[in-house]
N, C-alpha and C. Protein backbone atom coordinates (compact mmCIF):
# COMPACT_ATOMS: atom_id res chain seq x y z
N UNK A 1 124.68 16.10 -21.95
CA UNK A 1 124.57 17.36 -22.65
C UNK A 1 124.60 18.53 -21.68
N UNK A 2 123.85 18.66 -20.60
CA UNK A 2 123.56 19.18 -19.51
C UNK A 2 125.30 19.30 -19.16
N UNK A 3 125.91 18.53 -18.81
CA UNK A 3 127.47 18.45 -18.12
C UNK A 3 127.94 19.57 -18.90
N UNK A 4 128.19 19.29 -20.32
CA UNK A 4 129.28 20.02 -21.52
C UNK A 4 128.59 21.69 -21.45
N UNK A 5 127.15 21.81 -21.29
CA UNK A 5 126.99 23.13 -21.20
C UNK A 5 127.39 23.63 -19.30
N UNK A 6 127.06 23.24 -18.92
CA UNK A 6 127.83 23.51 -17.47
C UNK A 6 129.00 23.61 -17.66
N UNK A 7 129.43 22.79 -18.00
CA UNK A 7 131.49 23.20 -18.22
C UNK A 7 131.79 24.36 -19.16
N UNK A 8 130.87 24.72 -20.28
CA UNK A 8 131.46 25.26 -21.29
C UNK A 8 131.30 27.00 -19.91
N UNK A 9 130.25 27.13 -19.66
CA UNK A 9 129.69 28.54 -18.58
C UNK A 9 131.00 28.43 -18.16
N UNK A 10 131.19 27.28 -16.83
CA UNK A 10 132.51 27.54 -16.35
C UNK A 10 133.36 27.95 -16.98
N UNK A 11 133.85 27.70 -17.70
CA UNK A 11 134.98 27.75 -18.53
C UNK A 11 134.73 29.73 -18.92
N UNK A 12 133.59 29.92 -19.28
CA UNK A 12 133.36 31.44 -19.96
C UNK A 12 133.51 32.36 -18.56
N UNK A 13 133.25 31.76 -17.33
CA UNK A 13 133.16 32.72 -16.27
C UNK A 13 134.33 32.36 -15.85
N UNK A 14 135.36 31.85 -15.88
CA UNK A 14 136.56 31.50 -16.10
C UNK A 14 137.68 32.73 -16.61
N UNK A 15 137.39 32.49 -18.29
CA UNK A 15 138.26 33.73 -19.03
C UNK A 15 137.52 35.03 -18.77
N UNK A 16 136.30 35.43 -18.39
CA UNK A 16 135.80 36.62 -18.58
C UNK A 16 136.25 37.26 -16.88
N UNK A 17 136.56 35.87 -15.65
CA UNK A 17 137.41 36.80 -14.62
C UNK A 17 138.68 37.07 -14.81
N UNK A 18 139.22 36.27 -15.58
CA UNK A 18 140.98 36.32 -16.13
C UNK A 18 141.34 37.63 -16.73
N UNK A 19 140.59 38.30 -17.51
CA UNK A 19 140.50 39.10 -18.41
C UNK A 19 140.13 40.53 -17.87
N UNK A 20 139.02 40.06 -16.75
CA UNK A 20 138.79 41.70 -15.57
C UNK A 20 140.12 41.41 -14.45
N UNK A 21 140.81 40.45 -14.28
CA UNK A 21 142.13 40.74 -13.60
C UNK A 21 143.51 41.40 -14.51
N UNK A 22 143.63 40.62 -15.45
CA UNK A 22 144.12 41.79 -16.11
C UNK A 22 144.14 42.64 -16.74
N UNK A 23 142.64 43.51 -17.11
CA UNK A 23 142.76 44.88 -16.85
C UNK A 23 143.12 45.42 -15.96
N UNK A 24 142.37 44.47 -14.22
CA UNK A 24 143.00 45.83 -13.31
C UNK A 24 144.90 46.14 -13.77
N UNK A 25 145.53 44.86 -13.56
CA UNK A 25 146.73 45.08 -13.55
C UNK A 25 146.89 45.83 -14.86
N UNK A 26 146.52 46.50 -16.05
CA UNK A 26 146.85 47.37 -16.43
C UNK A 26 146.63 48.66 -15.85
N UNK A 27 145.44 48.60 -14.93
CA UNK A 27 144.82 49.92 -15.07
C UNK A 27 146.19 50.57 -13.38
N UNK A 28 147.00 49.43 -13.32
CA UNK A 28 147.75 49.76 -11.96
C UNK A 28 148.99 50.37 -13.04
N UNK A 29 148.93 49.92 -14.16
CA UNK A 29 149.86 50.71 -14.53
C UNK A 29 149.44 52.33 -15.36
N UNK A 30 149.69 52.98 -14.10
CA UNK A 30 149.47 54.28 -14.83
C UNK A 30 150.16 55.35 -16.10
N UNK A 31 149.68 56.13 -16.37
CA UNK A 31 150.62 56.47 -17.64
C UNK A 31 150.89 58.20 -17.28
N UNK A 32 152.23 58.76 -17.92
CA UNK A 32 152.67 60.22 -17.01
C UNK A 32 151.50 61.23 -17.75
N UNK A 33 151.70 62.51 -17.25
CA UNK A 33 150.80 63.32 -17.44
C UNK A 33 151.62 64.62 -17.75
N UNK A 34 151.20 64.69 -19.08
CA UNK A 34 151.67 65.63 -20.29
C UNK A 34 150.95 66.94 -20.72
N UNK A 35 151.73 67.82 -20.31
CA UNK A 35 151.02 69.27 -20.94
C UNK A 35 152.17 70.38 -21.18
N UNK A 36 151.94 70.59 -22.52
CA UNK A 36 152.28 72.05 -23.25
C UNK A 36 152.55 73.17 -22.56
N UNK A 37 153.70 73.21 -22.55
CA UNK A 37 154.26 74.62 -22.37
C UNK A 37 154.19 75.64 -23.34
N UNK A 38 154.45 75.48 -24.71
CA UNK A 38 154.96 76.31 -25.35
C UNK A 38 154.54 75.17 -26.61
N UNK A 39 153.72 76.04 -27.87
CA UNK A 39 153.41 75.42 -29.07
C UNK A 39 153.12 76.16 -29.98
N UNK A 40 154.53 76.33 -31.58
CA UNK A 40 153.94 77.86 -32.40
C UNK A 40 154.52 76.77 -33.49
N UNK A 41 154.68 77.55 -34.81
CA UNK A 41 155.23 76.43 -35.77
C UNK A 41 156.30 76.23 -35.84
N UNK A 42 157.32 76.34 -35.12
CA UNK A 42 158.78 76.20 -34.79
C UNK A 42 159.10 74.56 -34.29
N UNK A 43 158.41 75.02 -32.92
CA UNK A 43 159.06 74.33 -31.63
C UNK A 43 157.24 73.70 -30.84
N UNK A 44 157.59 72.83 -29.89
CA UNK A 44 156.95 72.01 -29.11
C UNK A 44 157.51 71.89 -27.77
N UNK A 45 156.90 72.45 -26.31
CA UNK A 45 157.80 72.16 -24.89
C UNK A 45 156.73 72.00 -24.31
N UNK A 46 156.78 70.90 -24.03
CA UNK A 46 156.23 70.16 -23.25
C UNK A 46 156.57 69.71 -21.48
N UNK A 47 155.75 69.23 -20.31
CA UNK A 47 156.51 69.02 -19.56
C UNK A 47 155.64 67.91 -19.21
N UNK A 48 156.82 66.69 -18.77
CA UNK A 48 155.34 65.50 -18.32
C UNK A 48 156.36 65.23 -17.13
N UNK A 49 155.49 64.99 -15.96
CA UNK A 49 155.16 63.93 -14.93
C UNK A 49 154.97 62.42 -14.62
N UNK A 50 155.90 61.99 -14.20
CA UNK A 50 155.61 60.44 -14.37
C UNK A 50 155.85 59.95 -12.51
N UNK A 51 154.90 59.76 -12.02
CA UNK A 51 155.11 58.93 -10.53
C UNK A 51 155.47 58.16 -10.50
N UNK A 52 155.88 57.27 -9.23
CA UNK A 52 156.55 55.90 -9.46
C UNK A 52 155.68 55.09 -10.04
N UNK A 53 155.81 53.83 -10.79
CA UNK A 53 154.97 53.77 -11.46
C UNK A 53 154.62 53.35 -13.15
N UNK A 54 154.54 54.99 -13.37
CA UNK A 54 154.10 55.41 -14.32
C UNK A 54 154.99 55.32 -15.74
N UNK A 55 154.72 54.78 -16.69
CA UNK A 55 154.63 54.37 -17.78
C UNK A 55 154.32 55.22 -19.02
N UNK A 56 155.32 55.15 -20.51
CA UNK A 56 155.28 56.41 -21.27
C UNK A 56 154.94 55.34 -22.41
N UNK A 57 153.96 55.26 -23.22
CA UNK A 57 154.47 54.27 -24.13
C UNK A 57 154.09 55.20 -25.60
N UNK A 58 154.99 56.11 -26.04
CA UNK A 58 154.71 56.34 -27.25
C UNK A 58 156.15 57.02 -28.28
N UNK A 59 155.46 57.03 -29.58
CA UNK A 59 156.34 57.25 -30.98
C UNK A 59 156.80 58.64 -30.32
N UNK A 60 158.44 58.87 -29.80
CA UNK A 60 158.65 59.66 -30.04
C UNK A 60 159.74 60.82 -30.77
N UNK A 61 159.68 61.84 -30.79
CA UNK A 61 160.40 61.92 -32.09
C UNK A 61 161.54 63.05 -31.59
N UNK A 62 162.69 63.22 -32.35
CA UNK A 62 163.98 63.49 -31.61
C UNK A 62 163.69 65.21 -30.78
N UNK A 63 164.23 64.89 -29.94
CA UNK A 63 164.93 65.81 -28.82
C UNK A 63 165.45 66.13 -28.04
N UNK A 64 165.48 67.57 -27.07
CA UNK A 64 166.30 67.66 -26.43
C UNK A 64 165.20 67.62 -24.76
N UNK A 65 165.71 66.77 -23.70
CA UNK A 65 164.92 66.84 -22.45
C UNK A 65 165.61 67.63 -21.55
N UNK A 66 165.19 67.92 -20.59
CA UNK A 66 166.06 68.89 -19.43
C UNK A 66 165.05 68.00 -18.34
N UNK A 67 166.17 67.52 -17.33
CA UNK A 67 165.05 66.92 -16.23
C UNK A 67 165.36 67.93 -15.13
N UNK A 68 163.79 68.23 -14.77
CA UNK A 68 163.56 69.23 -13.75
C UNK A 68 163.72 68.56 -12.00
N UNK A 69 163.05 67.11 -12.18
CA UNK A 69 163.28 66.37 -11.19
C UNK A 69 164.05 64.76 -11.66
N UNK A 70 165.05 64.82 -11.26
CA UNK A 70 165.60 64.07 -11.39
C UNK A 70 165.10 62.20 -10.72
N UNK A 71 165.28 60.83 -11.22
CA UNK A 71 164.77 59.71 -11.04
C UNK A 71 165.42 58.62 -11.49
N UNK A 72 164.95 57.41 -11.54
CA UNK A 72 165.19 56.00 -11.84
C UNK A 72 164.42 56.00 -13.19
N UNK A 73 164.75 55.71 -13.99
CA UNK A 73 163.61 54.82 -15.29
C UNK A 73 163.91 53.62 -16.24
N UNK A 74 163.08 53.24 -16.57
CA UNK A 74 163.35 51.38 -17.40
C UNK A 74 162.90 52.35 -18.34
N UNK A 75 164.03 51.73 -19.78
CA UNK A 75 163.62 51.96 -20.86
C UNK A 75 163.32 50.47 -21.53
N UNK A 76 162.06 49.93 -22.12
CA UNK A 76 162.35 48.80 -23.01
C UNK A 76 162.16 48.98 -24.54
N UNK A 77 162.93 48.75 -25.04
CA UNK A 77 163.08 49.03 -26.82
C UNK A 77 162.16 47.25 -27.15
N UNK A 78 161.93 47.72 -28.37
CA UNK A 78 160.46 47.25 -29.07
C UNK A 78 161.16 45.68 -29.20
N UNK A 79 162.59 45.72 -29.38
CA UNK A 79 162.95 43.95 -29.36
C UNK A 79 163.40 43.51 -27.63
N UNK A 80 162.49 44.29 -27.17
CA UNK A 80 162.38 43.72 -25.68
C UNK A 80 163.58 43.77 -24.78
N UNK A 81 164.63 44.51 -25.17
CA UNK A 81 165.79 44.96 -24.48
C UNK A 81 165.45 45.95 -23.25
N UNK A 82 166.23 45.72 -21.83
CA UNK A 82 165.80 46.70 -20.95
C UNK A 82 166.94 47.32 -20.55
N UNK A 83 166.58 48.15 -20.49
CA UNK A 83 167.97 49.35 -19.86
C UNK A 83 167.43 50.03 -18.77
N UNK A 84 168.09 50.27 -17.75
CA UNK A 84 167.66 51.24 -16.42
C UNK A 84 168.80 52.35 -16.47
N UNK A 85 168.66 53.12 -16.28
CA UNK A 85 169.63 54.77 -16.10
C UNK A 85 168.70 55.79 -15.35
N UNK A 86 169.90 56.41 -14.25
CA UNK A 86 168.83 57.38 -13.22
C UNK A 86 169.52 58.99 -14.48
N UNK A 87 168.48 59.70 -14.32
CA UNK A 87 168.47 61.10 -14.79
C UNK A 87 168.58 61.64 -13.64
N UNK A 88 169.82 62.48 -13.44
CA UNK A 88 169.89 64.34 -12.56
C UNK A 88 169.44 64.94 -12.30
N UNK A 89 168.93 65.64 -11.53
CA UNK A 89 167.91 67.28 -11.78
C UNK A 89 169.23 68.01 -12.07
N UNK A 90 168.72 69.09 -13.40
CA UNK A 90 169.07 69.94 -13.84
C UNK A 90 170.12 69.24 -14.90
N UNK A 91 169.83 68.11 -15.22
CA UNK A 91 170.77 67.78 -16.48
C UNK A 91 169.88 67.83 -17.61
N UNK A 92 171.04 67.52 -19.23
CA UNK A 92 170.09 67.69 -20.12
C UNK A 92 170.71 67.30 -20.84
N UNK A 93 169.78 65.93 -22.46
CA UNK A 93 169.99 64.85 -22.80
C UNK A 93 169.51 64.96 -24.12
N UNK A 94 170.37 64.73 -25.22
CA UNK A 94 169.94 64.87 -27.12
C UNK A 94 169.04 63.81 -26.59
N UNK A 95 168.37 63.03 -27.31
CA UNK A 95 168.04 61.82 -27.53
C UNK A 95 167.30 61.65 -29.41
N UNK A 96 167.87 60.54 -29.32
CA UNK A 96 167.02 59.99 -30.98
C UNK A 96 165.76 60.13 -31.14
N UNK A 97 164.90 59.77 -31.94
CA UNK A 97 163.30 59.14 -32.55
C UNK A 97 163.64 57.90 -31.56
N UNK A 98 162.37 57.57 -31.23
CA UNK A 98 162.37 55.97 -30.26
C UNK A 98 160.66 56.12 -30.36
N UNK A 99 160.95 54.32 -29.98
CA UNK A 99 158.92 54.62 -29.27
C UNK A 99 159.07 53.54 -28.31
N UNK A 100 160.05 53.11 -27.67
CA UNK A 100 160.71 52.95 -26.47
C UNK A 100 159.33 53.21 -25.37
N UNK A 101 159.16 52.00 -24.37
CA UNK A 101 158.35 52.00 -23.43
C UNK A 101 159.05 52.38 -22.13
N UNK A 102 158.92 53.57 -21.50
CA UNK A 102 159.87 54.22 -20.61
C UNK A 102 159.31 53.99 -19.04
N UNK A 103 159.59 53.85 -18.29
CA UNK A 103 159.05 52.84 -16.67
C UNK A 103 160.04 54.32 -15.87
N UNK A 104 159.01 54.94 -14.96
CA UNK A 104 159.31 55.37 -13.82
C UNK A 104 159.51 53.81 -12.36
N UNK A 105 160.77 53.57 -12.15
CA UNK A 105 161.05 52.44 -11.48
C UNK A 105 161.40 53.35 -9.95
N UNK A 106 161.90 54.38 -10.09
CA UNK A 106 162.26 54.55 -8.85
C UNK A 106 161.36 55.64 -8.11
N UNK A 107 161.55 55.72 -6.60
CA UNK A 107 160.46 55.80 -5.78
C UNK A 107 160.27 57.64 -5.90
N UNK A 108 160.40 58.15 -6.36
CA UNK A 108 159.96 59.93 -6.79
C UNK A 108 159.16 59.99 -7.88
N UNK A 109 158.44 61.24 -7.65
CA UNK A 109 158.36 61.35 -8.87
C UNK A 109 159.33 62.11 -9.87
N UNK A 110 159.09 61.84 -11.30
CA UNK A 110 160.31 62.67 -12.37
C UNK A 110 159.55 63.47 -13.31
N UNK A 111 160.28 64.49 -13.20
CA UNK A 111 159.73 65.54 -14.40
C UNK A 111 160.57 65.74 -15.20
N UNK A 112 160.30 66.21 -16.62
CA UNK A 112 161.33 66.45 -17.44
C UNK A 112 160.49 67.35 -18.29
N UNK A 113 160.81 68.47 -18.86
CA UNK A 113 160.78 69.16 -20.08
C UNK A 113 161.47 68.99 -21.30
N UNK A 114 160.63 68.67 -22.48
CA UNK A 114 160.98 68.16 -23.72
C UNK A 114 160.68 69.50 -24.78
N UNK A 115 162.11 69.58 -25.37
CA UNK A 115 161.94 70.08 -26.40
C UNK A 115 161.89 69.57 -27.81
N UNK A 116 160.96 69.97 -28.90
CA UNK A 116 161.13 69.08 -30.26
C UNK A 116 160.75 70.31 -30.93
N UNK A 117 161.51 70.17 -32.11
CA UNK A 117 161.87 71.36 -33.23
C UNK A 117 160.74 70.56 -34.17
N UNK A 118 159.59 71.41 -35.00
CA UNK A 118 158.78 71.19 -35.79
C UNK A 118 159.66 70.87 -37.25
C-alpha cells in the first residue's frame, strides 16, 4: 500500500514539474506590444511591436498595415498551415479578417501601423 502511494506522489511531482516546464516555454514566448495611435468612431491606428520572438495571437479584423520596420514573420492559419513572408519598411498591405497566429521569426525587431475602419 505504502509502494502505490509512493508511486502515485511520484508520479504527481512528475506532471506538476512537466507542467512548470511548460509554462516557462510559454512564458519564452512573448507576445508584441500594442498601443493606440489614433481612436474616434470612424477609424482605429494602432502601432505594435513585435521582437524576435514575439507572437500575435488574435481575431483580427480587416485592414490596411504600413510596416514602419520592416522583418521576417510565420503566419499559421487555424488548420495549421504555415507561411513565412518578409515585410519592407515603408510598404503597405490590404489584408482580410484572420485570427492567424503571426511569429516574428526573423532577427529585428518589426513594427507596423494598422489601420481598421469602425
Amino acid at each position: 500500500m505504502q509502494a502505490r502511494i509512493a508511486s502515485a506522489v511520484i508520479v504527481a511531482i512528475g506532471l506538476a514539474f512537466a507542467g512548470g516546464v511548460h509554462a516557462q516555454d510559454k512564458a519564452k514566448e512573448s507576445a508584441s506590444v500594442t498601443k493606440v495611435l489614433l481612436e474616434n468612431d470612424k477609424v482605429r491606428v494602432t502601432e505594435s511591436t513585435f521582437k524576435p520572438g514575439d507572437v500575435s495571437r488574435a481575431d483580427r479584423k480587416t485592414r490596411t498595415n504600413y510596416i514602419v520596420k520592416g522583418g521576417t514573420l510565420e503566419r499559421t492559419s487555424k488548420d495549421g498551415k504555415k507561411a513565412v513572408y518578409e515585410r519592407k519598411q515603408g510598404s503597405a498591405h490590404y489584408l482580410q479578417a484572420d485570427s492567424d497566429v503571426v511569429k516574428n521569426i526573423g532577427k529585428t525587431t518589426f513594427v507596423v501601423v494598422t489601420v481598421v475602419q469602425k
